[in-house]
C-alpha atoms as a PDB file:
ATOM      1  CA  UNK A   1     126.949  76.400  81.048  1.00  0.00           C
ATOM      2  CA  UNK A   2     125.489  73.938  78.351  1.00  0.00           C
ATOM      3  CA  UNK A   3     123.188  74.923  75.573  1.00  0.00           C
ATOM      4  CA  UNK A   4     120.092  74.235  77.482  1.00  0.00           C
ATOM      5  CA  UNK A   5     120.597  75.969  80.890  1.00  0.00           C
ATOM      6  CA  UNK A   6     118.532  78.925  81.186  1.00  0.00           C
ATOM      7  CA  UNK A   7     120.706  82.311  82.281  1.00  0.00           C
ATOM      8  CA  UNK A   8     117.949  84.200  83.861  1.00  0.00           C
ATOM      9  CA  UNK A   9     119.814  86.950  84.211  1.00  0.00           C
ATOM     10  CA  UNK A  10     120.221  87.508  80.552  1.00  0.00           C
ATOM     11  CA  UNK A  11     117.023  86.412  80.254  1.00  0.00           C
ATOM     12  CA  UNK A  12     115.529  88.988  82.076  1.00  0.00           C
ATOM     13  CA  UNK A  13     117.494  91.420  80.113  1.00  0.00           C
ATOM     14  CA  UNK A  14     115.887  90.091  76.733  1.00  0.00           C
ATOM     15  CA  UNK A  15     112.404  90.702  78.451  1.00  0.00           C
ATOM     16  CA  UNK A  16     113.266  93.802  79.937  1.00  0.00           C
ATOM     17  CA  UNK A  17     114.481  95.282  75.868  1.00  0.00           C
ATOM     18  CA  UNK A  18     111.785  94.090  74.530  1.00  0.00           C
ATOM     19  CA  UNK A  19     109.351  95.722  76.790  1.00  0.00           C
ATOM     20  CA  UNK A  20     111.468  98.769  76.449  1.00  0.00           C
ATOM     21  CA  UNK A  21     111.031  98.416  72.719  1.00  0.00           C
ATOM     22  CA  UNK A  22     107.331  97.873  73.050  1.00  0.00           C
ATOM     23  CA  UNK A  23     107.263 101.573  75.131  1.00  0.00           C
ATOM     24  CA  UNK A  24     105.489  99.809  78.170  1.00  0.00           C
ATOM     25  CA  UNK A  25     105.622 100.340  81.740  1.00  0.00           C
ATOM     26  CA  UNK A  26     106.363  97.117  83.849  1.00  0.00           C
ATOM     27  CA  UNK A  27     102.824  98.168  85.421  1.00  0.00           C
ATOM     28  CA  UNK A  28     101.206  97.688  81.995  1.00  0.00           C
ATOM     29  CA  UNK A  29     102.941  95.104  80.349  1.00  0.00           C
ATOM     30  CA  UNK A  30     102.355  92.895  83.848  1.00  0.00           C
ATOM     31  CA  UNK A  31      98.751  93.656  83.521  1.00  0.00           C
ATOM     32  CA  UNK A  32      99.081  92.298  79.973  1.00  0.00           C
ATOM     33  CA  UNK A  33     100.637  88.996  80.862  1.00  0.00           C
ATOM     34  CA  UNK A  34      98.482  88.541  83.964  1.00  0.00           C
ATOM     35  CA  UNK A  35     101.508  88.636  86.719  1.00  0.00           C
ATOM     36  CA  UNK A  36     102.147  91.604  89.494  1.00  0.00           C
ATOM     37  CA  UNK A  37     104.218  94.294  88.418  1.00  0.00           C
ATOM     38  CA  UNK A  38     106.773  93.196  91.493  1.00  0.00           C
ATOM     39  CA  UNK A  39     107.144  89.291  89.803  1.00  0.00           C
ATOM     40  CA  UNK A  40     107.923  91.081  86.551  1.00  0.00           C
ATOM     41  CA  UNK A  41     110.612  93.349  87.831  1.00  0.00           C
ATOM     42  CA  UNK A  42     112.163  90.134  89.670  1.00  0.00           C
ATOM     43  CA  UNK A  43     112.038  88.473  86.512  1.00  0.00           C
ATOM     44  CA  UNK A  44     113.855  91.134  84.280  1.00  0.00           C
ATOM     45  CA  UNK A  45     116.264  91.419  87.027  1.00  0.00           C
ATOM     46  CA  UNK A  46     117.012  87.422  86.712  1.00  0.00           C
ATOM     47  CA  UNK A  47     116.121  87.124  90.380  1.00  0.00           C
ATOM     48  CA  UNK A  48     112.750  85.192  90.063  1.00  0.00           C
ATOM     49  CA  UNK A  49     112.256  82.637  87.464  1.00  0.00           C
ATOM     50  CA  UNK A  50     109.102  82.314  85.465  1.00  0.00           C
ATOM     51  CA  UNK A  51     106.577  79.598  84.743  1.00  0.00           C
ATOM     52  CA  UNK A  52     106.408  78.326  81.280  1.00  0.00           C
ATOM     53  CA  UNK A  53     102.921  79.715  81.054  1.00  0.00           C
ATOM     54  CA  UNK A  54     104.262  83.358  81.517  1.00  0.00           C
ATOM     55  CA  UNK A  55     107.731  82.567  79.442  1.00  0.00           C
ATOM     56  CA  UNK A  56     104.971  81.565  76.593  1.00  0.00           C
ATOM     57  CA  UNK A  57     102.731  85.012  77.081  1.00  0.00           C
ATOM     58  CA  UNK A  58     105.822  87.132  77.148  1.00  0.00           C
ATOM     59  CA  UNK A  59     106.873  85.552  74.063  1.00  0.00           C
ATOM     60  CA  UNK A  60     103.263  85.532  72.222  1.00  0.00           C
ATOM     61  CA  UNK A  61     102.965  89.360  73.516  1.00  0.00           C
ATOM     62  CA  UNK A  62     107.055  90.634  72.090  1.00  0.00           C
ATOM     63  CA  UNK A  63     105.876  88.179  69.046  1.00  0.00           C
ATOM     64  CA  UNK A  64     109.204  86.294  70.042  1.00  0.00           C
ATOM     65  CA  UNK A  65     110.338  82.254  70.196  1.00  0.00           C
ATOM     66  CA  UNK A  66     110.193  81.251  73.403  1.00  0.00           C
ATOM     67  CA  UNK A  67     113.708  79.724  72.506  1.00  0.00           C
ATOM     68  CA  UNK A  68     114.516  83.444  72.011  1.00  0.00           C
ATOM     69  CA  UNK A  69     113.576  84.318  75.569  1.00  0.00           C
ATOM     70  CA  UNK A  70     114.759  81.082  77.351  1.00  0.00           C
ATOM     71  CA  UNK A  71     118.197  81.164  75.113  1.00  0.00           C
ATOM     72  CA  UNK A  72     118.525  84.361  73.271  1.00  0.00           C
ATOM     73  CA  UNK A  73     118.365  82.149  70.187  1.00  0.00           C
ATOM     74  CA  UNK A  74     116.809  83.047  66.959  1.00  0.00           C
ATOM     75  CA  UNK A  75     115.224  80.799  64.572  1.00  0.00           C
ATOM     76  CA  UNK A  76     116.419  80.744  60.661  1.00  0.00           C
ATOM     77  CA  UNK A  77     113.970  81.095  58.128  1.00  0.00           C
ATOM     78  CA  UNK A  78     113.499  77.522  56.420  1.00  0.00           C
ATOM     79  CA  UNK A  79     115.635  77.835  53.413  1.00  0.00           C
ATOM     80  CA  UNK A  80     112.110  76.848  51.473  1.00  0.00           C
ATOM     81  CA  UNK A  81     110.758  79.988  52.689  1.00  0.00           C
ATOM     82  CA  UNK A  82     113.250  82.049  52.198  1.00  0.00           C
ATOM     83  CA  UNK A  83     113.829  80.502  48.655  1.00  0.00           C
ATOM     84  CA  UNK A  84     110.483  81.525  48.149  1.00  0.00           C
ATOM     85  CA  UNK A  85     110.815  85.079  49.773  1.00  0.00           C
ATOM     86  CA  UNK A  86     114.097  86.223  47.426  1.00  0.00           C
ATOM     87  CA  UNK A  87     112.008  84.672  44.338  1.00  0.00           C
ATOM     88  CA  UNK A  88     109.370  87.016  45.011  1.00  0.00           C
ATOM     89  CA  UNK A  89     111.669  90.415  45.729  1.00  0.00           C
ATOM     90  CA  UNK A  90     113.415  89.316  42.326  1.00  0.00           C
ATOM     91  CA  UNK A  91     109.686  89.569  40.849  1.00  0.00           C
ATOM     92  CA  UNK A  92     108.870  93.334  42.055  1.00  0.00           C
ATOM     93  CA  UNK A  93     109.959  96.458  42.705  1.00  0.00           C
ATOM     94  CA  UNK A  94     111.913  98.389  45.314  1.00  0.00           C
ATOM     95  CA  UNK A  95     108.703 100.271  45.656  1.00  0.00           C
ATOM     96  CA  UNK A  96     105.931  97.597  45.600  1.00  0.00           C
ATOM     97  CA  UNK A  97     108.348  95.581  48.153  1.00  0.00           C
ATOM     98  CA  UNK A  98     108.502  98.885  50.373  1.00  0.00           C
ATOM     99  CA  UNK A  99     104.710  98.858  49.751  1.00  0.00           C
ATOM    100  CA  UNK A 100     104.423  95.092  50.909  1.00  0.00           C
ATOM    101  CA  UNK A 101     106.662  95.338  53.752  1.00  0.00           C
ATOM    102  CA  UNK A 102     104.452  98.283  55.063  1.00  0.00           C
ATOM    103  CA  UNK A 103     101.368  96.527  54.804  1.00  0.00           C
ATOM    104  CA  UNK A 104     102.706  93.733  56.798  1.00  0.00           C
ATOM    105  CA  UNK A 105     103.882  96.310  59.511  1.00  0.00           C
ATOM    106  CA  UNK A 106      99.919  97.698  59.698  1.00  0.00           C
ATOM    107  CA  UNK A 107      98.608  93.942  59.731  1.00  0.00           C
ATOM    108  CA  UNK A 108     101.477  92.857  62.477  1.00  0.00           C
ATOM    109  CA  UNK A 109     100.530  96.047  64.587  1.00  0.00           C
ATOM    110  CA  UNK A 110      96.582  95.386  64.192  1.00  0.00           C
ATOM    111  CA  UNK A 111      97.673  92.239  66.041  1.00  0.00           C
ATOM    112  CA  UNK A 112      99.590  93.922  68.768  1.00  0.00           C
ATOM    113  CA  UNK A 113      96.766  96.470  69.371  1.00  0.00           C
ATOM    114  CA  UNK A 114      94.555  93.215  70.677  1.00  0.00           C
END
């Protein structure tokens, strides 16, 4: 299989842990993408492929890549930003980083909660 082919099997599996993670039903996190709950259970099972339209909600809903869905491939930080990321945990500390990292928790949930 070359680097591009999508296994939609595995695929499906990514999709179906990350919904798992998100503690949603396949009846709710269908309704959330817009699909039937049946198409989605195809999907996780690898038996139904899915439109890029729906690849790109799944992924904008699990706040994924798409390349993470399609491939199971995760993008690197840019070594500029996470230059920039050490310099500032070098600056502060352990507690105003735990502090920072929970505030972007609450502000990345806020967004889920839309």
């Amino acid at each position: 299989m070359d680097m591009h082919s999508v296994n939609l099997e595995a695929m499906g599996k990514r999709i179906r842990g990350l919904r798992a993670t998100q503690k949603k039903t396949q009846e709710v996190f269908a309704e959330m993408i817009h699909i039937s709950t049946s198409y989605l259970a195809l999907i996780e099972q690898g038996k139904r492929t899915a439109s890029l339209d729906i690849v790109a909600q799944i992924a904008k809903s699990c706040h994924v890549t798409t390349d993470y869905l399609l491939f199971g491939e995760v993008m690197e930080l840019p070594d500029i930003n996470r230059e920039k990321f050490e310099s500032l945990c070098r600056q502060y500390s352990p507690q105003e980083i735990s502090h920072a990292l929970d505030l972007s928790e609450y502000y990345l949930n806020i967004d889920k909660k839309k």
